[in-house]
N, C-alpha and C. Protein backbone atom coordinates (compact mmCIF):
# COMPACT_ATOMS: atom_id res chain seq x y z
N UNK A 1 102.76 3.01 -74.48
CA UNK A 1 101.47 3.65 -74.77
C UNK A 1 100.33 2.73 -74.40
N UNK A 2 100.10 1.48 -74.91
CA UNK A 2 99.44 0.21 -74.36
C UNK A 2 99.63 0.49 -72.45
N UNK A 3 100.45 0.32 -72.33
CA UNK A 3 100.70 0.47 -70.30
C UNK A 3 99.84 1.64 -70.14
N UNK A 4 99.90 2.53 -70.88
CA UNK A 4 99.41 3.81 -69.98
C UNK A 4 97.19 3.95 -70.39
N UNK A 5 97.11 3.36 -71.79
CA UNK A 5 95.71 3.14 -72.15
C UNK A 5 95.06 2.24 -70.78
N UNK A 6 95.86 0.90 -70.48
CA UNK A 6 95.51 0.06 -69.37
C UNK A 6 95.31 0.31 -68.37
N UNK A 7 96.19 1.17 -68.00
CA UNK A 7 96.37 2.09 -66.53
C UNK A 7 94.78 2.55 -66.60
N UNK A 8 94.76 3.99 -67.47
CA UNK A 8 93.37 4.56 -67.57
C UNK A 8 92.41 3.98 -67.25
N UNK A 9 92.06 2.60 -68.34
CA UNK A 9 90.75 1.86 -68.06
C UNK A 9 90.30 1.03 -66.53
N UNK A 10 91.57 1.06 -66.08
CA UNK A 10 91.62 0.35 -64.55
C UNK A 10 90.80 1.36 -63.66
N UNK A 11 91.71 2.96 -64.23
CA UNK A 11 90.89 3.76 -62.74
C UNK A 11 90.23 4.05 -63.48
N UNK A 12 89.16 4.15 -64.52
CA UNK A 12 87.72 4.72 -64.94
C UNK A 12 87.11 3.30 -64.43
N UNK A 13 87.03 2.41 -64.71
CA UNK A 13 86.51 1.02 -64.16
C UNK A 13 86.27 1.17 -62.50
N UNK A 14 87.32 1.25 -62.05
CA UNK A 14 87.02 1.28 -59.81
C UNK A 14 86.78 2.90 -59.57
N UNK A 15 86.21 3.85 -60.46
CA UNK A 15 86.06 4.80 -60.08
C UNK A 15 83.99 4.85 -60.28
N UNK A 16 83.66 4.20 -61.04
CA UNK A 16 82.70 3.59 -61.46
C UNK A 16 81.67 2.66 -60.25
N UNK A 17 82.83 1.58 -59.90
CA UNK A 17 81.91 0.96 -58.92
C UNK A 17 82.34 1.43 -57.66
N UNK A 18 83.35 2.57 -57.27
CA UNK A 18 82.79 3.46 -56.03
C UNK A 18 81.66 4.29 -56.01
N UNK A 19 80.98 4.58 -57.33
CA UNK A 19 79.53 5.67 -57.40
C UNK A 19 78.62 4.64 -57.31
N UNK A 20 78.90 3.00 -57.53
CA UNK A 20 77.42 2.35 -57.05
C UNK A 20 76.84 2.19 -55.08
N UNK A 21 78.14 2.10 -54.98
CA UNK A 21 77.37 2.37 -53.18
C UNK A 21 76.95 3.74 -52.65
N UNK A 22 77.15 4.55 -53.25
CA UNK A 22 76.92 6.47 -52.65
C UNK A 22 75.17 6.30 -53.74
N UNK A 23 75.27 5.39 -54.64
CA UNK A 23 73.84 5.57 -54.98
C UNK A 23 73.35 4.62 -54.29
N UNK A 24 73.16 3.62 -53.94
CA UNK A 24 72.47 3.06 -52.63
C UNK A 24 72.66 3.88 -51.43
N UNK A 25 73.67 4.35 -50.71
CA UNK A 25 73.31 4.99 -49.78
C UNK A 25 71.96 6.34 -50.22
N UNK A 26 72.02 6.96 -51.34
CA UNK A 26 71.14 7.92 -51.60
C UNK A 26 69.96 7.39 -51.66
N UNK A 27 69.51 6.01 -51.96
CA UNK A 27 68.36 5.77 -52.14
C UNK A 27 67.49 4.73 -50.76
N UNK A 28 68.76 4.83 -49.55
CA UNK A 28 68.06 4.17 -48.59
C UNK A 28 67.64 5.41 -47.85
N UNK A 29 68.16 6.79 -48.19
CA UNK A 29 67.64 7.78 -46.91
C UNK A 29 66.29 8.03 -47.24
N UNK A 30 65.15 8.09 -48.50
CA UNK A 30 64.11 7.86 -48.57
C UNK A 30 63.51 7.18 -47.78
N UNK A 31 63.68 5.91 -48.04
CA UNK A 31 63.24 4.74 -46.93
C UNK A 31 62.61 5.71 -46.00
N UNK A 32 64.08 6.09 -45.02
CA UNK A 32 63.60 6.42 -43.52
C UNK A 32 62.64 7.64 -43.17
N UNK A 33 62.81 8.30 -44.31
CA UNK A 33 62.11 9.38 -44.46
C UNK A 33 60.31 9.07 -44.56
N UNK A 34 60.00 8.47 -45.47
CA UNK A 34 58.31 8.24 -45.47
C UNK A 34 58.12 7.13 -44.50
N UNK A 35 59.13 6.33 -43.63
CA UNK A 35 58.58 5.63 -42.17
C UNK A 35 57.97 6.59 -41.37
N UNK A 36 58.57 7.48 -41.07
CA UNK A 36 58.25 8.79 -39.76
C UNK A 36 56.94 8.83 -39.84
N UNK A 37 55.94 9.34 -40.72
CA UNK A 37 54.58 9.60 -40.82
C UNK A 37 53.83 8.86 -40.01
N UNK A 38 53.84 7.21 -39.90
CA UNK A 38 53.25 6.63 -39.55
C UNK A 38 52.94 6.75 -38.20
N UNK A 39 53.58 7.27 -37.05
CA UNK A 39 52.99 7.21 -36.04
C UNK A 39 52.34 8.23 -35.29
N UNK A 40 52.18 9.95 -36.75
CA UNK A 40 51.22 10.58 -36.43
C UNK A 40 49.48 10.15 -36.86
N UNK A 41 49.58 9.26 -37.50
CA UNK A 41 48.38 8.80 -38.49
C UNK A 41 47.77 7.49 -37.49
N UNK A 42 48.42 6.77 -36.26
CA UNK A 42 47.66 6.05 -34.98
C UNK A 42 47.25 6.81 -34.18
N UNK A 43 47.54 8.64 -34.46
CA UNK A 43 46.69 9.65 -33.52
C UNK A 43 45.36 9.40 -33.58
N UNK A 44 44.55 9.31 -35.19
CA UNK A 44 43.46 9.47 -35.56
C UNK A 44 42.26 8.71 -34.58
N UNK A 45 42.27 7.28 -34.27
CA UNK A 45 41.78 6.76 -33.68
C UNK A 45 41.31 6.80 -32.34
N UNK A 46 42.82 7.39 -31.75
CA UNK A 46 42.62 7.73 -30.18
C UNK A 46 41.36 9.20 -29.87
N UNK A 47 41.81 9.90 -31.02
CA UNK A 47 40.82 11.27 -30.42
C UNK A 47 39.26 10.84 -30.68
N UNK A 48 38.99 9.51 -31.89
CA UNK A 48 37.73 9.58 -32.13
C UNK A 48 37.25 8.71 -30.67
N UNK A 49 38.57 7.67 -30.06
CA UNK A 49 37.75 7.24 -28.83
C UNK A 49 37.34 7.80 -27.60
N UNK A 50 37.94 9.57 -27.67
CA UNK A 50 37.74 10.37 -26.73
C UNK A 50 36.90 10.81 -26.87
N UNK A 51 36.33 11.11 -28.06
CA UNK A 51 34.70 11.32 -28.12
C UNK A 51 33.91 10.65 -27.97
N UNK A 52 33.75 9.52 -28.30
CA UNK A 52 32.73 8.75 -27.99
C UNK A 52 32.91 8.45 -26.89
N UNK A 53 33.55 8.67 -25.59
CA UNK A 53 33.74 8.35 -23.93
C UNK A 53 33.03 9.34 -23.45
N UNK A 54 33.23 10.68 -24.20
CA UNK A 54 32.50 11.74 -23.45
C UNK A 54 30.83 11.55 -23.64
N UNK A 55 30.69 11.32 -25.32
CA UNK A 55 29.38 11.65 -25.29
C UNK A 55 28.72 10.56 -24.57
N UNK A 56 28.88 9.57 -24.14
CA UNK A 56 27.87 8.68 -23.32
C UNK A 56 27.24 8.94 -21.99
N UNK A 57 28.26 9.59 -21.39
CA UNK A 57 27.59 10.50 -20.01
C UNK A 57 26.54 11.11 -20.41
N UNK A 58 26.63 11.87 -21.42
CA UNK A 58 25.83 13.13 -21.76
C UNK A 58 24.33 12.72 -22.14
N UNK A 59 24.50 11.30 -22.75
CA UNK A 59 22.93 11.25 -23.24
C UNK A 59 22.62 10.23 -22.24
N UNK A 60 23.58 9.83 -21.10
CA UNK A 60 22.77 9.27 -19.27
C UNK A 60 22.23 9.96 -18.97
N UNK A 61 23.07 11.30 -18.97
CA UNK A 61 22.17 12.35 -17.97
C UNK A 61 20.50 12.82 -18.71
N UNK A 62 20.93 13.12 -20.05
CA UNK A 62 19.92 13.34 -20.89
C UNK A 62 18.39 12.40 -19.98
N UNK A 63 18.64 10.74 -20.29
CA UNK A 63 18.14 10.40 -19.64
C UNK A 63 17.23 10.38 -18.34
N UNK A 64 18.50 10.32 -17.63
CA UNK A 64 17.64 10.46 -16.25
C UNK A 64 17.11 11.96 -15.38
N UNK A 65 17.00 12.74 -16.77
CA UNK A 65 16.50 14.02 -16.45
C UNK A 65 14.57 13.91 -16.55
N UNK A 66 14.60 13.13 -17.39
CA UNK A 66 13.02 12.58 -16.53
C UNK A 66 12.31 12.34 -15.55
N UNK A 67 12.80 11.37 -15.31
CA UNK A 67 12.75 11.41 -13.53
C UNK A 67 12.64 12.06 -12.84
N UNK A 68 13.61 13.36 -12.83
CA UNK A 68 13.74 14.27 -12.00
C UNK A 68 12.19 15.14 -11.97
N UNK A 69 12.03 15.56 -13.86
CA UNK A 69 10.99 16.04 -13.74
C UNK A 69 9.60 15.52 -13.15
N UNK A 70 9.91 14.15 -13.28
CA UNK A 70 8.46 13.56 -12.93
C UNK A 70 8.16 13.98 -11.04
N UNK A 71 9.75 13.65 -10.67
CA UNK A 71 9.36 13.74 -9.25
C UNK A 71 9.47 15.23 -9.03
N UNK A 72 9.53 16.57 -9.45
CA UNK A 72 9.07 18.10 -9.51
C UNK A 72 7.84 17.96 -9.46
N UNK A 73 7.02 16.99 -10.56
CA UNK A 73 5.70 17.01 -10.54
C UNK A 73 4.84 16.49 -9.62
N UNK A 74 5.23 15.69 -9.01
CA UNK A 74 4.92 14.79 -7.76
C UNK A 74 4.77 15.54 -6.39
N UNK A 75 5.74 16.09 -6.59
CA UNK A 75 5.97 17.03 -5.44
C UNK A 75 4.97 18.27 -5.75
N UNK A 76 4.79 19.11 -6.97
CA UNK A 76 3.53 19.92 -6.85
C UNK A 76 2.13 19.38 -6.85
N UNK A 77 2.24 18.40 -6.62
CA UNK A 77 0.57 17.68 -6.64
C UNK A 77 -0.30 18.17 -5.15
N UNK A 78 -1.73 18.77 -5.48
CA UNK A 78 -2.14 18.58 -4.16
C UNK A 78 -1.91 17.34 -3.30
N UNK A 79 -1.66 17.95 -1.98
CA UNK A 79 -1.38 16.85 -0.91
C UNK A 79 -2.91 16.25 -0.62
N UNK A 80 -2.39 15.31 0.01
CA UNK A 80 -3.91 13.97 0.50
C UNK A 80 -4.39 14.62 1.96
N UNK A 81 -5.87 14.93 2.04
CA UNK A 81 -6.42 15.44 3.33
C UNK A 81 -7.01 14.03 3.77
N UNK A 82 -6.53 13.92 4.93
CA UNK A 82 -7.15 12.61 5.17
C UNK A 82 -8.42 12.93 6.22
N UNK A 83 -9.13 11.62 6.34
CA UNK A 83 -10.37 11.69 7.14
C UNK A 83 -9.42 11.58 9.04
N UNK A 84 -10.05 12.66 9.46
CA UNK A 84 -8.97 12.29 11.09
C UNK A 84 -9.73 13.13 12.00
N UNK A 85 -9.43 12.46 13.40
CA UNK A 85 -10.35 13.42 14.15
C UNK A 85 -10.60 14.36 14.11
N UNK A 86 -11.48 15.32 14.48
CA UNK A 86 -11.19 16.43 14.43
C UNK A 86 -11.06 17.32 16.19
N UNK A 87 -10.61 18.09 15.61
CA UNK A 87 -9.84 19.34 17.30
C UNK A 87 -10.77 19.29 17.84
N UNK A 88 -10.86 19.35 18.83
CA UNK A 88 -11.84 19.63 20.15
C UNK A 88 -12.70 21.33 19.91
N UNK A 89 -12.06 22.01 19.16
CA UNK A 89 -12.59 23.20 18.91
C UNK A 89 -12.08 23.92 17.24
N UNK A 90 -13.26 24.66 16.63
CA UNK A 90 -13.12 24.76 15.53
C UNK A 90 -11.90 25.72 14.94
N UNK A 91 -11.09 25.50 14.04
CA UNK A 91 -10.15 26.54 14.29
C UNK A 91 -10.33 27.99 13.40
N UNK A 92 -9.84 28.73 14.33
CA UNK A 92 -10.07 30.10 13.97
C UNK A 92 -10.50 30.46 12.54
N UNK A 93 -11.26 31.65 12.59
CA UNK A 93 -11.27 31.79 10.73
C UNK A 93 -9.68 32.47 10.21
N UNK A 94 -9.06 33.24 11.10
CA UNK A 94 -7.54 33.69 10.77
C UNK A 94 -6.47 32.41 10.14
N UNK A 95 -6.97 31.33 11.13
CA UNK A 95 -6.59 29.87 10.73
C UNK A 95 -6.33 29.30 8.89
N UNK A 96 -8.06 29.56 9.26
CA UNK A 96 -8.38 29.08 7.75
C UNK A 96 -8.34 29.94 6.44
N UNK A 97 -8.35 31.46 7.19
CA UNK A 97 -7.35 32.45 5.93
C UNK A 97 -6.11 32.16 5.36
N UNK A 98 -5.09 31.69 6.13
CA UNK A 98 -4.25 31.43 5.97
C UNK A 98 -3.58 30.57 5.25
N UNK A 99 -4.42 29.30 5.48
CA UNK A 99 -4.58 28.37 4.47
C UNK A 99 -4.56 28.41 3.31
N UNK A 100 -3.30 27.83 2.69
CA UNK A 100 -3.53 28.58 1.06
C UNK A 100 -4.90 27.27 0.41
N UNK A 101 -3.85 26.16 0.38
CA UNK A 101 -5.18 24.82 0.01
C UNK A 101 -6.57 24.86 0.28
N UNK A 102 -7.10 24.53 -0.78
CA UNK A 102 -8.11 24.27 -1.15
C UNK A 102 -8.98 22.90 -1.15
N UNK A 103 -9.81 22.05 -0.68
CA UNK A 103 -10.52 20.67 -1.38
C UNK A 103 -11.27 21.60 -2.46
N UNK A 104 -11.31 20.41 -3.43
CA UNK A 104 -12.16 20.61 -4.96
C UNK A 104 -13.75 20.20 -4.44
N UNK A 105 -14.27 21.74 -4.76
CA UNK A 105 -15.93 20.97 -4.32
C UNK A 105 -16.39 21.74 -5.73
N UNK A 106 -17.18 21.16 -6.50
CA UNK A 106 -17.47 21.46 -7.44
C UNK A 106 -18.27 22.02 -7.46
N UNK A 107 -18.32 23.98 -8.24
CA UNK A 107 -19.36 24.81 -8.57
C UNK A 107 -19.08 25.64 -7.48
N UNK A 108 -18.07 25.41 -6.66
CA UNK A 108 -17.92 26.39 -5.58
C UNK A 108 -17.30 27.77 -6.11
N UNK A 109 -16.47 27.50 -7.08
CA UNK A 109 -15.79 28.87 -7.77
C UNK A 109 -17.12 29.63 -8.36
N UNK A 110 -18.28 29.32 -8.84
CA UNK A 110 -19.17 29.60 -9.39
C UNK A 110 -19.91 30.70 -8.05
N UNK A 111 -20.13 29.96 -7.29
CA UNK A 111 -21.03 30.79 -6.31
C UNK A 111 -19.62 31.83 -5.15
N UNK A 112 -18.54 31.87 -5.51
CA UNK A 112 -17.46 32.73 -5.25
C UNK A 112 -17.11 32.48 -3.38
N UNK A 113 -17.03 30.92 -3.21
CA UNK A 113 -17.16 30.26 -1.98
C UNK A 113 -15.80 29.03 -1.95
N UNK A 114 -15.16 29.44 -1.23
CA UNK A 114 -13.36 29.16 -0.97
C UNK A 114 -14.02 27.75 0.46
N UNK A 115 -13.46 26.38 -0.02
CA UNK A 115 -13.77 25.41 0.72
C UNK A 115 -12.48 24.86 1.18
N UNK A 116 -12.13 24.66 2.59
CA UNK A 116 -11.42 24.23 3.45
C UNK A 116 -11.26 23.39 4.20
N UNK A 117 -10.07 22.63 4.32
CA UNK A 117 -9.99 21.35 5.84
C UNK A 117 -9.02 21.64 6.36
N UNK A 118 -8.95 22.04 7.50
CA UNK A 118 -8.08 22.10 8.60
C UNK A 118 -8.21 21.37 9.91
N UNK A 119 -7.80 20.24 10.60
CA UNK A 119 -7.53 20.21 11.35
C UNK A 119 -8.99 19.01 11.97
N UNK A 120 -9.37 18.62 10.64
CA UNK A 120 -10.25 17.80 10.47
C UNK A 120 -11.65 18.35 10.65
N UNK A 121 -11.66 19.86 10.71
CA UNK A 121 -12.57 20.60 10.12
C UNK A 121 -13.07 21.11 8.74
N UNK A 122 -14.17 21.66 8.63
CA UNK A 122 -14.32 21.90 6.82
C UNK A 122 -14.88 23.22 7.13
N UNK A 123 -14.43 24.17 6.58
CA UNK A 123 -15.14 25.95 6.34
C UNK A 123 -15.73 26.09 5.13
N UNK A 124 -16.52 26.25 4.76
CA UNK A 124 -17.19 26.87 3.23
C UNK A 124 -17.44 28.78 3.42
N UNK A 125 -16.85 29.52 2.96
CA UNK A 125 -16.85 30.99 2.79
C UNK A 125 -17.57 31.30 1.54
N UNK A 126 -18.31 32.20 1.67
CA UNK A 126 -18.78 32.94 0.39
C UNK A 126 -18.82 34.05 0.70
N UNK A 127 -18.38 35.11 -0.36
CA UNK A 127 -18.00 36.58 -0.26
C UNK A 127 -19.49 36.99 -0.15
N UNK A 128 -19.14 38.76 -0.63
CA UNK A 128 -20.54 39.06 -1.10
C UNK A 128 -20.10 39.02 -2.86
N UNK A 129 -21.55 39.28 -3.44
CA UNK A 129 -21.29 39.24 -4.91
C UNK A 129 -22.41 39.87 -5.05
N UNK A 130 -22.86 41.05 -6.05
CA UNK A 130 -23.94 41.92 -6.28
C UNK A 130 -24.70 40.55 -6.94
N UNK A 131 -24.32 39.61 -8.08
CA UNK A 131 -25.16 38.72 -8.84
C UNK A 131 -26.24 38.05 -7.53
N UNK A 132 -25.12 37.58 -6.56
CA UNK A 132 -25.65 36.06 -5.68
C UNK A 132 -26.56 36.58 -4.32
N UNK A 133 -27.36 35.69 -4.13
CA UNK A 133 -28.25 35.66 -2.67
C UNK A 133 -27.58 34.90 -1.86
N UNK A 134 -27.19 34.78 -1.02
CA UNK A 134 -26.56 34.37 0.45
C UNK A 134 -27.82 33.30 0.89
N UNK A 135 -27.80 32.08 1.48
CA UNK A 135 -28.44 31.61 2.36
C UNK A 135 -28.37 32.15 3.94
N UNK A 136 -29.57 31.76 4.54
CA UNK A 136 -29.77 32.36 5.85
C UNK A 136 -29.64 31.56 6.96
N UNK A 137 -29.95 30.25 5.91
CA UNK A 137 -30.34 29.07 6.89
C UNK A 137 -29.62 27.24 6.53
N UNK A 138 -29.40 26.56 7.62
CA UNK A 138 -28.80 25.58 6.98
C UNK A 138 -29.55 24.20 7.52
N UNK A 139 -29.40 23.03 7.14
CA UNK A 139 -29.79 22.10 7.65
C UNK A 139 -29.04 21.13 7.68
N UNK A 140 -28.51 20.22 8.23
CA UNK A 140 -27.28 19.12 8.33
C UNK A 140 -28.72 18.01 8.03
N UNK A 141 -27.93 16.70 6.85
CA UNK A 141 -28.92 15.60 6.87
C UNK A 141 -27.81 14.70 6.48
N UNK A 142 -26.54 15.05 6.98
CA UNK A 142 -26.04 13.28 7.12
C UNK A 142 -24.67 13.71 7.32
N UNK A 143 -23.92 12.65 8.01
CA UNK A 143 -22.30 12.78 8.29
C UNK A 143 -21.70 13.98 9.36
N UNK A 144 -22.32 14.91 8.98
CA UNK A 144 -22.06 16.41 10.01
C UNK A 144 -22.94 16.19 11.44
N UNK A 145 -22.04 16.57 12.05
CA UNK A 145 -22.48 16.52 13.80
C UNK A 145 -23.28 17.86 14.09
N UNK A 146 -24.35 18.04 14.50
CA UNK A 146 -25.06 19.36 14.92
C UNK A 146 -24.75 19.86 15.93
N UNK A 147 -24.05 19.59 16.79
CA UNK A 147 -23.63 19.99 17.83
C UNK A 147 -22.31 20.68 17.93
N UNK A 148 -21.23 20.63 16.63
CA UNK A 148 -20.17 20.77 16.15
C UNK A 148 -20.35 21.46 14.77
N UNK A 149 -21.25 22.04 14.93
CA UNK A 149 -21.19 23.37 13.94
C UNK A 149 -21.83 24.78 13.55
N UNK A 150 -21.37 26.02 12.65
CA UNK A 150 -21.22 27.12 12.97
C UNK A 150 -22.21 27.78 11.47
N UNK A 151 -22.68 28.51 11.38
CA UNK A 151 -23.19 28.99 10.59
C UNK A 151 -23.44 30.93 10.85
N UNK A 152 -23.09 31.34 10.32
CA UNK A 152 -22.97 32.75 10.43
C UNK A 152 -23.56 33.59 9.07
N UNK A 153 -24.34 34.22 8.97
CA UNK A 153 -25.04 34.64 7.29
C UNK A 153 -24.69 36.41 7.87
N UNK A 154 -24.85 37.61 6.90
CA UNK A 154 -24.88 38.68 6.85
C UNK A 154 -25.96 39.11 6.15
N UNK A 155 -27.17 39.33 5.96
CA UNK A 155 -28.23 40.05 5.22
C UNK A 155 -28.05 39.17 3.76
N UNK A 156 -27.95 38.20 3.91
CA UNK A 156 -27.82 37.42 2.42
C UNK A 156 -26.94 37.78 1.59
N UNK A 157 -25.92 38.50 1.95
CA UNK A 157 -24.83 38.51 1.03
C UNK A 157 -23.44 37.74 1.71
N UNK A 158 -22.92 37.73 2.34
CA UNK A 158 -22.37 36.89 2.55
C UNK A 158 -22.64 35.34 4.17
N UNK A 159 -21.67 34.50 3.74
CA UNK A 159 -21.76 33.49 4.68
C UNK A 159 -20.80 32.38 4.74
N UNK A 160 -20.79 32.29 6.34
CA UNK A 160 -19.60 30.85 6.67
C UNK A 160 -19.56 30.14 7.14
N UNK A 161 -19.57 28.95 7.18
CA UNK A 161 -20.36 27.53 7.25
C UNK A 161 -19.10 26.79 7.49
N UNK A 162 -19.02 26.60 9.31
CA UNK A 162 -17.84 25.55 9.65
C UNK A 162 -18.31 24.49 10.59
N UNK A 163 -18.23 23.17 10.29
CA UNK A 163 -18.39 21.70 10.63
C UNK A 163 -17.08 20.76 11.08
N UNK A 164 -17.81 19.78 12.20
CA UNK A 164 -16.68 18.95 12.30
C UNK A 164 -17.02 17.43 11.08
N UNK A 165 -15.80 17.36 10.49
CA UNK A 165 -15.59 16.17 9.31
C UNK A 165 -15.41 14.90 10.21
N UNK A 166 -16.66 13.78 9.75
CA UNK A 166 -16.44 12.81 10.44
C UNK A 166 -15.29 11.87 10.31
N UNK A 167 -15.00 11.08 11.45
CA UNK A 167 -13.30 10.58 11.34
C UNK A 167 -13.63 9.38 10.02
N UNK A 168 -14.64 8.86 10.22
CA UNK A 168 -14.74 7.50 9.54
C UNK A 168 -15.28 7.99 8.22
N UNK A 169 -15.06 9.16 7.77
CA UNK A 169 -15.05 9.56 6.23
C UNK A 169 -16.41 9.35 5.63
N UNK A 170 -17.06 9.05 6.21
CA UNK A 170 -18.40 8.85 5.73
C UNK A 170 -19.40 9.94 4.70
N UNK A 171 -19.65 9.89 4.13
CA UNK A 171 -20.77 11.13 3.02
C UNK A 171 -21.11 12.11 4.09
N UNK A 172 -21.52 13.52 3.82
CA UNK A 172 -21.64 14.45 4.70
C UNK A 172 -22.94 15.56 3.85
N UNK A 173 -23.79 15.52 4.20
CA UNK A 173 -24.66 16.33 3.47
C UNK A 173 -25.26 17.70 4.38
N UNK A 174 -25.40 18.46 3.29
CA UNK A 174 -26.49 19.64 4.06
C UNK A 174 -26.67 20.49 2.96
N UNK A 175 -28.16 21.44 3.48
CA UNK A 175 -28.74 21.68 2.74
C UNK A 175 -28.56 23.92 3.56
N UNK A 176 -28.63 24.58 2.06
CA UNK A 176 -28.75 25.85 2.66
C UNK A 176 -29.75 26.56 1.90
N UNK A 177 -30.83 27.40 2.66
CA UNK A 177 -31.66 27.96 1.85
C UNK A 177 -31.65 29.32 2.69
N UNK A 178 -32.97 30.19 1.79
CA UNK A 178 -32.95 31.33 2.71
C UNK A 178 -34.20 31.69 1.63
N UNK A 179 -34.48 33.24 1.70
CA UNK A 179 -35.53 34.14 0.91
C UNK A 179 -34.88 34.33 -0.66
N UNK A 180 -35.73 34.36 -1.08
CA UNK A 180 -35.42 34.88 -2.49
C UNK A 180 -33.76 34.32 -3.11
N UNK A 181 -34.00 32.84 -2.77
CA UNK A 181 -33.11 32.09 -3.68
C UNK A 181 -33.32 30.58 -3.72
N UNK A 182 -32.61 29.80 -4.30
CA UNK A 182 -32.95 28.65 -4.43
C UNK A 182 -32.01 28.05 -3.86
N UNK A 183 -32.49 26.61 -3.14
CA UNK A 183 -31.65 25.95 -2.03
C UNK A 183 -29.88 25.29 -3.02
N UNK A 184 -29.30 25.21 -1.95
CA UNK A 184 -28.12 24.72 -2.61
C UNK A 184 -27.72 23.82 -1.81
N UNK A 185 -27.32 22.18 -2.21
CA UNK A 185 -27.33 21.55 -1.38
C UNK A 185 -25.67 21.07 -1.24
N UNK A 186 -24.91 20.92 -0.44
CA UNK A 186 -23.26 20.82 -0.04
C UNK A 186 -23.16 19.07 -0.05
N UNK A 187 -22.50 18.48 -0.78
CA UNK A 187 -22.10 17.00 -0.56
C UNK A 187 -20.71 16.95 -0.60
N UNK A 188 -20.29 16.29 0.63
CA UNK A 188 -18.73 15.96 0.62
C UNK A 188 -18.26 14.20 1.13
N UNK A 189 -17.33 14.00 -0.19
CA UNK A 189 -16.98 12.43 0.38
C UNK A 189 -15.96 12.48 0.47
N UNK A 190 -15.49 11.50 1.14
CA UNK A 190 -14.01 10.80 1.62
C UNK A 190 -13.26 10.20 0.28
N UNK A 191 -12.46 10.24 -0.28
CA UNK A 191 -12.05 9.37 -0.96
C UNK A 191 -10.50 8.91 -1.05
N UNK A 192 -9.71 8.30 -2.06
CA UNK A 192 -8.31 7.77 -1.65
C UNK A 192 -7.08 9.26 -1.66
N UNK A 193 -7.56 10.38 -2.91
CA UNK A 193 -7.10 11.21 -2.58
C UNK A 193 -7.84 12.54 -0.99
N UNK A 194 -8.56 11.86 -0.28
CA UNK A 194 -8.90 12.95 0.45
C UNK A 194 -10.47 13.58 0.33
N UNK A 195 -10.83 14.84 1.00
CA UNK A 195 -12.33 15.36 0.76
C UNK A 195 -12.22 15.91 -0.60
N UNK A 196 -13.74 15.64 -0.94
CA UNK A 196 -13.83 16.70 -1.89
C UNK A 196 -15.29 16.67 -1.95
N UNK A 197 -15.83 17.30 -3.10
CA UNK A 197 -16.99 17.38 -2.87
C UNK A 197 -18.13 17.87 -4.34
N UNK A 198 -19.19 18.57 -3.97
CA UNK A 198 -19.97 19.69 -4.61
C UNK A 198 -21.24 20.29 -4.72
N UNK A 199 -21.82 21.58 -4.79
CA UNK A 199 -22.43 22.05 -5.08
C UNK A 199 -23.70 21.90 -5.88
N UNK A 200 -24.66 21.86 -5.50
CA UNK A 200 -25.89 21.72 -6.47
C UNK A 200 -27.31 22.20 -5.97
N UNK A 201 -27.61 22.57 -6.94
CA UNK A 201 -29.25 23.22 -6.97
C UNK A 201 -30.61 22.38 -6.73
N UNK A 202 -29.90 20.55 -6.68
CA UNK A 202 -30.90 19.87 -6.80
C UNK A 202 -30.49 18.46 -5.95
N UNK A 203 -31.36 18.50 -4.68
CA UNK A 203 -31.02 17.22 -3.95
C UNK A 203 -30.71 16.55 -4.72
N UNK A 204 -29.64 16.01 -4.09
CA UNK A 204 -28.45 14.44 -4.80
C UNK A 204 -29.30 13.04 -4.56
């Protein structure tokens, strides 16, 4: 009876420390299990450096979109009329219709008179206008050649007044009067952007 109690306690004893390795094996498959994660979680970094690669182009271009505009603006600027010979003959008034440009002579929009350089010539046009009196008559007193220019009036409502522009840019004056209005005197200078000029009621 003793033999057979002994027996028992032998195999409950090695039946015992065969369940301690099946519980270590159970507790190393955890382990491997929460390793895995880790090398979706070194994704994070890479996508934030794909953004910040893109957006840097974006605020270059941002940038140098200035520029661009500045030189749009550059490019609509009136062009430079320079002082230059002028043609051997005045050019057509179809010429100078055509012409969209303008020189700035000041007060000319006022008296409804469109001022021109072509070809190192200058045209001054004035419509008719029920308000305005037309000059009849003109007088050149500086820079303008008399021999090289045109004056044409209609009953005092309208008139067109074409001169040769001296090469050496020099001041250019004249004077226009007629009946029943007051003289208006034309000044045009040379300057770094080109002619320009203006209008006035009262010798300069």
């Amino acid at each position: 009876m003793t033999r057979s109690l002994l027996a028992l306690a032998i195999l409950f004893t090695a039946c015992g420390e065969d369940a301690k390795p099946v519980a270590e094996k159970g507790s190393a498959a955890p382990k491997t299990t929460t390793s895995s994660p880790s090398p979706v979680a070194s994704a994070k970094p890479t996508a934030t450096t794909t953004v910040s690669a893109t957006a840097a182009p974006t605020a270059a271009e941002s940038a140098s979109a200035a520029p661009s505009a500045s030189a749009a603006a550059s490019a609509d600027a009136k062009p430079l009329v320079p002082a230059e010979e002028p043609a051997a003959e005045a050019p057509a008034s179809e010429a100078f219709e055509a012409l969209d440009k303008e020189i700035a002579v000041k007060a000319s929009g006022e008296q409804k008179c469109s001022t021109k350089v072509l070809n190192g010539w200058f045209e001054m046009k004035c419509v008719e206008d029920e308000k305005l009196v037309r000059a009849t008559k003109v007088e050149l007193k500086g820079g303008f050649d008399s021999s090289r220019m045109q004056f044409d009036a209609f009953e005092s409502k309208t008139a067109r007044f074409v001169a040769a522009l001296p090469k050496s840019g020099e001041k250019c004056q004249a004077r226009f009067y007629g009946p029943k209005m007051h003289e208006i005197w034309l000044t045009l200078e040379h300057e770094e952007k080109g002619w320009k000029g203006q209008l006035t009621s009262n010798q300069p």
